[in-house]
Protein backbone atom coordinates (compact mmCIF):
# COMPACT_ATOMS: atom_id res chain seq x y z
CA UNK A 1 0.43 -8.52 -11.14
CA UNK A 2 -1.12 -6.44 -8.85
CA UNK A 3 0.66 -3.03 -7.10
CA UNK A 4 -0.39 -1.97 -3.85
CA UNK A 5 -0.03 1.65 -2.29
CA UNK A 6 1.13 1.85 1.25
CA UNK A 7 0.97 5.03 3.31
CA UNK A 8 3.67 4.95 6.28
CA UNK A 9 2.66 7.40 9.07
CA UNK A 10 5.80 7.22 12.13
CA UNK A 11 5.53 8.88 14.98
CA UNK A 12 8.15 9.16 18.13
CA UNK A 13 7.71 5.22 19.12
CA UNK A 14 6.15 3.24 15.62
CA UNK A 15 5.11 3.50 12.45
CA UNK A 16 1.98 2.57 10.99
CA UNK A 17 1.36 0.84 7.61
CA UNK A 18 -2.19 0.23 5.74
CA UNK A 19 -2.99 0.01 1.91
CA UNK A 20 -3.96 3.12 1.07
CA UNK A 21 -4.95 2.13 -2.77
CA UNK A 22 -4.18 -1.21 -5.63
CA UNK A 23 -3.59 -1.13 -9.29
CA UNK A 24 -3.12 -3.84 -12.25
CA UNK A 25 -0.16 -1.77 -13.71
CA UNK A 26 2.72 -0.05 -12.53
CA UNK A 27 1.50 3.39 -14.61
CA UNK A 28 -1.44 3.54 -12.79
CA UNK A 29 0.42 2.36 -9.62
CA UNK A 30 2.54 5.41 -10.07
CA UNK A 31 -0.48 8.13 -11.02
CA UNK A 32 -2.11 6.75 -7.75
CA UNK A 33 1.03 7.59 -6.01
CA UNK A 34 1.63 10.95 -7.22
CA UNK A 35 -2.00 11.98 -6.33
CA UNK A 36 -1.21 10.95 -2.72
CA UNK A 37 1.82 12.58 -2.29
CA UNK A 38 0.67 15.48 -3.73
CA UNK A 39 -2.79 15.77 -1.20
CA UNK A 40 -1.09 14.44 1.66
CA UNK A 41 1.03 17.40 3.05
CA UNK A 42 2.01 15.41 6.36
CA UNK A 43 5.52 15.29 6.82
CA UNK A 44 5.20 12.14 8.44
CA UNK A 45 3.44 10.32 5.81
CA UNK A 46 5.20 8.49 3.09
CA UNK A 47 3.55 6.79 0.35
CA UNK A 48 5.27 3.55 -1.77
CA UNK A 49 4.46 1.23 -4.22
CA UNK A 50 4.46 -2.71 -3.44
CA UNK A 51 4.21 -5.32 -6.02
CA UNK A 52 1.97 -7.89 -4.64
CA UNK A 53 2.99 -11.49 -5.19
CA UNK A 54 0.19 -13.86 -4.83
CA UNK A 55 1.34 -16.89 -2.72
CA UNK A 56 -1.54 -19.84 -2.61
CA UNK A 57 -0.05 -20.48 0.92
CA UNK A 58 -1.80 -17.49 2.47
CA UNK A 59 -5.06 -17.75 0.49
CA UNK A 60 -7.47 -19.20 3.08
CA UNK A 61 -10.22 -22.18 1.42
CA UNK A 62 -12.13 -22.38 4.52
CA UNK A 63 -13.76 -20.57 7.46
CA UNK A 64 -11.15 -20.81 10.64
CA UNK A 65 -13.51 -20.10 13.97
């Protein structure tokens, strides 16, 4: 399974989600998401972990124009 970091930043009217960082275990999941928290001193940033379930629905096999 794969983990994936996501960095929240919200702000007075939304928040913002990208994936800041992956893993292939949980303990290296978790070393990537103390490192974050610890560099990032934005009080509007929060950093979680998201176990990443791969679905064969969304997994595109051709090119859509």
């Amino acid at each position: 399974m794969v983990y994936l970091i996501v960095r929240r930043r919200k702000n007075e009217y939304t928040h913002d989600y990208r994936i800041e960082k992956w893993a292939p275990t949980i303990k290296e999941a978790n070393k990537y998401l103390s490192a974050l928290s610890l560099l990032d001193d934005d009080e509007d940033v929060m950093f979680f972990i998201v176990p990443a379930q791969e679905n064969p629905a969304l997994i595109l096999t051709e090119e859509v124009a």
